[in-house]
C-alpha atoms as a PDB file:
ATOM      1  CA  UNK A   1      45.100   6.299 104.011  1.00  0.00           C
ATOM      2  CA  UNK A   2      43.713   3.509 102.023  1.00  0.00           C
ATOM      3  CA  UNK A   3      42.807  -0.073 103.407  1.00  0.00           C
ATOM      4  CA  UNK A   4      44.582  -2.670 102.135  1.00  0.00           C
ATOM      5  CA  UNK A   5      42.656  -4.820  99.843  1.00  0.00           C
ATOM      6  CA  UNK A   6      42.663  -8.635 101.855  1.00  0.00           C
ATOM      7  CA  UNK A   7      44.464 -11.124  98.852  1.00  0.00           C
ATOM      8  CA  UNK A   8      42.130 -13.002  97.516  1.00  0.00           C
ATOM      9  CA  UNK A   9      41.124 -16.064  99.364  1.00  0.00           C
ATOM     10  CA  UNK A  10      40.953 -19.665  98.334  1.00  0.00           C
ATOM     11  CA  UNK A  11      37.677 -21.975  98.419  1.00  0.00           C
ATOM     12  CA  UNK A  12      37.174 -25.513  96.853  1.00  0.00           C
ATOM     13  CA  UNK A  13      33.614 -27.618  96.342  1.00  0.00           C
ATOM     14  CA  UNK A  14      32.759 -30.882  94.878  1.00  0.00           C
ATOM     15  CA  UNK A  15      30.584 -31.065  92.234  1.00  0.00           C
ATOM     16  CA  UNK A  16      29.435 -33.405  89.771  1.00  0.00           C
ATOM     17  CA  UNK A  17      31.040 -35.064  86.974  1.00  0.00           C
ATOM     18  CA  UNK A  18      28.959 -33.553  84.277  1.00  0.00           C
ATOM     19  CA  UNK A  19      29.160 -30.154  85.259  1.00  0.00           C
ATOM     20  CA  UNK A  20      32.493 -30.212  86.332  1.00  0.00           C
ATOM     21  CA  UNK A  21      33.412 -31.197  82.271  1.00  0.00           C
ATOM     22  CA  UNK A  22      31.266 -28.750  80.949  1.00  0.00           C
ATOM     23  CA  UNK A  23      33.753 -26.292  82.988  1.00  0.00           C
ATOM     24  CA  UNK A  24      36.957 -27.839  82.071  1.00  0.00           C
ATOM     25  CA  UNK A  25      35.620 -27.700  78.019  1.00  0.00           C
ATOM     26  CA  UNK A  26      34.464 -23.739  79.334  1.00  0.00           C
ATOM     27  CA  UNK A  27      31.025 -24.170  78.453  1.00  0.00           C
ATOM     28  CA  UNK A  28      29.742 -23.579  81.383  1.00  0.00           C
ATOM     29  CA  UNK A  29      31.127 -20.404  83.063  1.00  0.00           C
ATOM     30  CA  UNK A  30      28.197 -19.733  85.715  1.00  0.00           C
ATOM     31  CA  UNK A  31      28.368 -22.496  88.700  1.00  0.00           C
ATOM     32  CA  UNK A  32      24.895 -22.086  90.571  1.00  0.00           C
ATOM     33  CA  UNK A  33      25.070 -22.593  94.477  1.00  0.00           C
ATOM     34  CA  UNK A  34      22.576 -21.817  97.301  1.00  0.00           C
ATOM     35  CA  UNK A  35      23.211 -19.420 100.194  1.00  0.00           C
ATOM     36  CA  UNK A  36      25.331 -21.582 102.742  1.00  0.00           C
ATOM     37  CA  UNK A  37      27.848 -20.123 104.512  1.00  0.00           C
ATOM     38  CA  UNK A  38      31.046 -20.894 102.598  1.00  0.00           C
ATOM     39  CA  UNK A  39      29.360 -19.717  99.418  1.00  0.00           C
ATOM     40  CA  UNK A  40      28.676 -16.405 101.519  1.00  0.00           C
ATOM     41  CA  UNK A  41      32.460 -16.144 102.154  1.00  0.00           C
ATOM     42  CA  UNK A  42      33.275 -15.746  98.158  1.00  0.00           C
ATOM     43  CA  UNK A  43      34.287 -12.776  96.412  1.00  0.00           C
ATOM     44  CA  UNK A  44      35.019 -11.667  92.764  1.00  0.00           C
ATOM     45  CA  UNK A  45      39.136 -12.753  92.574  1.00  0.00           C
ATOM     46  CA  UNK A  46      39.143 -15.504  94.664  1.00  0.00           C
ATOM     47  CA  UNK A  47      40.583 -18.840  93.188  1.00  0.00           C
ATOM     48  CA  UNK A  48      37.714 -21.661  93.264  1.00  0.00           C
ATOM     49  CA  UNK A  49      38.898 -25.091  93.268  1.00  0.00           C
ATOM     50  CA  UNK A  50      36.503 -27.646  91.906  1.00  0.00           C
ATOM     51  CA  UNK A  51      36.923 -31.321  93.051  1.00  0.00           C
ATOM     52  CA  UNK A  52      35.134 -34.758  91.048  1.00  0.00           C
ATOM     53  CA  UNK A  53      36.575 -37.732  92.292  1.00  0.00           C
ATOM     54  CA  UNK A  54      39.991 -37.560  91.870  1.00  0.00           C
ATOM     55  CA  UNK A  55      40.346 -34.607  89.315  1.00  0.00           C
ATOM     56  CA  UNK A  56      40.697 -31.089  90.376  1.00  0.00           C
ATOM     57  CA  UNK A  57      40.052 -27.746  87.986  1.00  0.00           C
ATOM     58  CA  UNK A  58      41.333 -24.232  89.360  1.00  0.00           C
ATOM     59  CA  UNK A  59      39.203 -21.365  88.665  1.00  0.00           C
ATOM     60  CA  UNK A  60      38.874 -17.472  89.350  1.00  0.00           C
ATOM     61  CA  UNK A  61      35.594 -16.422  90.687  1.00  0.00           C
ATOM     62  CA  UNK A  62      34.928 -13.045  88.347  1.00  0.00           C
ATOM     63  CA  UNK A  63      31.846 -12.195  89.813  1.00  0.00           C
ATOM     64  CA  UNK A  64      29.045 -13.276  92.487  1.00  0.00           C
ATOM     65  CA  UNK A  65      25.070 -12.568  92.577  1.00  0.00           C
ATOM     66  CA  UNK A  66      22.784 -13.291  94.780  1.00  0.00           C
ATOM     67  CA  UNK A  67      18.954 -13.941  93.966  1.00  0.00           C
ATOM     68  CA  UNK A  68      16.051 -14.476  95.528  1.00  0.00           C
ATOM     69  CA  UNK A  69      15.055 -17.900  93.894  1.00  0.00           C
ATOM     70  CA  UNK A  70      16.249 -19.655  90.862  1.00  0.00           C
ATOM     71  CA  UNK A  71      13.692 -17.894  88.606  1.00  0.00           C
ATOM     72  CA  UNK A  72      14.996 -14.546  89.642  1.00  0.00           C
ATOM     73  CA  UNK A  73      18.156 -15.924  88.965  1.00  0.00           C
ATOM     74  CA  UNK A  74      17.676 -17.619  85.398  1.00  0.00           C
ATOM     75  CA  UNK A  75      15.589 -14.228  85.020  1.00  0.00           C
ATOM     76  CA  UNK A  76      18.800 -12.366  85.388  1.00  0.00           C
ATOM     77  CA  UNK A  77      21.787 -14.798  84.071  1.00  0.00           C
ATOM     78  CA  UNK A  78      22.906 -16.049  80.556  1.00  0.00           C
ATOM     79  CA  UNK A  79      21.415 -19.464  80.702  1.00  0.00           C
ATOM     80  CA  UNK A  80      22.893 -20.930  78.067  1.00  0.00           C
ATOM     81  CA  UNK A  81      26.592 -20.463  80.449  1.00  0.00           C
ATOM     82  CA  UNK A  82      24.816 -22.217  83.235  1.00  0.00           C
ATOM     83  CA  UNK A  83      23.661 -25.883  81.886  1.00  0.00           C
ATOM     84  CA  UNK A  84      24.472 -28.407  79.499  1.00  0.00           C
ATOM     85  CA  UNK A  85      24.490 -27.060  75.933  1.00  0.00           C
ATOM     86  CA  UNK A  86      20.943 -27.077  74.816  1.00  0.00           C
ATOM     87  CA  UNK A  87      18.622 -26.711  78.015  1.00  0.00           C
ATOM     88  CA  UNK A  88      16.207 -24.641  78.176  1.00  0.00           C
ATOM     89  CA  UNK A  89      15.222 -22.212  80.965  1.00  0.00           C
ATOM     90  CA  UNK A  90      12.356 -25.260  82.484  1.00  0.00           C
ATOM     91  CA  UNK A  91      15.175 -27.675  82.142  1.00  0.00           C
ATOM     92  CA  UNK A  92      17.558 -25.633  84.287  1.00  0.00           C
ATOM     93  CA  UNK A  93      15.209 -25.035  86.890  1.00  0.00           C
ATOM     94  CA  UNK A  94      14.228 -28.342  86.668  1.00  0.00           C
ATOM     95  CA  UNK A  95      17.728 -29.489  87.205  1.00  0.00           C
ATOM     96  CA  UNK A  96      18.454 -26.550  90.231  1.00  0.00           C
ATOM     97  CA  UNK A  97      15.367 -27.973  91.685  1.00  0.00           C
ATOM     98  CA  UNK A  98      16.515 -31.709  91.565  1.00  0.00           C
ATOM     99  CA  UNK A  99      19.920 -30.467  92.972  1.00  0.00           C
ATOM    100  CA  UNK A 100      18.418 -28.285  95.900  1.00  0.00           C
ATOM    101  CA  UNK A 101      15.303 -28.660  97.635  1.00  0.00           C
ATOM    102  CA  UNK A 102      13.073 -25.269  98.472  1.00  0.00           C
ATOM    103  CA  UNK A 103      14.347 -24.901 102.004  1.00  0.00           C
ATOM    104  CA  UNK A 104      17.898 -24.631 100.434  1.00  0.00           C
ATOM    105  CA  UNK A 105      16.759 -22.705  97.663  1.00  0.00           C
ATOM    106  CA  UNK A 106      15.480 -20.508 100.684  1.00  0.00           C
ATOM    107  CA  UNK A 107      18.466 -19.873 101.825  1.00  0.00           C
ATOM    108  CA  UNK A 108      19.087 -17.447  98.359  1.00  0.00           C
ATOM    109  CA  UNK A 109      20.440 -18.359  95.218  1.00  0.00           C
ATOM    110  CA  UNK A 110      24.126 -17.484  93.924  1.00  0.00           C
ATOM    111  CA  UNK A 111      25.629 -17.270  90.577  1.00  0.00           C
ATOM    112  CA  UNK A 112      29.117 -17.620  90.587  1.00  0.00           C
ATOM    113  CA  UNK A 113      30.689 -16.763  87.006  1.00  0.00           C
ATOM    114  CA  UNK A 114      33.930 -18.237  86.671  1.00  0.00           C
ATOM    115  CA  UNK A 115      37.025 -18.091  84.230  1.00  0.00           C
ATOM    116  CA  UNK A 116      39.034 -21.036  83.908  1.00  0.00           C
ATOM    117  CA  UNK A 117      42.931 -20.884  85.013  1.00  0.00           C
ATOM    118  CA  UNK A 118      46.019 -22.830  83.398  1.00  0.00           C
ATOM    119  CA  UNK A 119      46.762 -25.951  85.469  1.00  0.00           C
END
């Protein structure tokens, strides 16, 4: 007999204005997060609501990675679906590192790729 597959869960962060565009416009399809424990509770299928101020964007979470540190993970990822159009890899990590310090980079390194939904 087969387990049921759970349905697929629903999560929502903030996140910054510029990033949060570059999802709505679907440049950016990778959101990069470090190992707390919410982030540990996503899976591929869930719906990930994004909040930035008063605007809200619904996505699908399509797939999740975990990394070591944000060089594995820019090792390993498309960078160009992770930034703003344009940066390169030092500028990403640059930006990852301004965003988390290295006791939360620590904590390991997720790439969430997401597909926009219709609102």
């Amino acid at each position: 007999m087969a387990t049921p597959r759970p349905q697929p869960a629903e999560h929502a962060l903030n996140i910054r204005k510029p990033y949060f565009d570059l999802i709505a416009t679907g440049s950016k399809t990778i959101e990069i997060r470090v190992g707390y424990a919410k982030i540990r509770k996503m899976a591929a299928g869930d719906q990930l609501l994004f909040h930035c101020g008063d605007d809200t964007l619904t996505t699908r979470i399509t797939a999740l990675a975990e990394y070591a540190s944000f060089e594995d993970m820019l090792d390993a990822e498309d960078n160009t679906a992770i930034g703003e159009p344009g940066m390169d890899r030092d500028q990403l990590l640059a930006a990852c590192r301004n965003i988390y310090p290295p006791a939360k980079e620590a904590l390991g390194v997720f790439a969430i790729h997401l597909t926009r939904l219709p609102m």
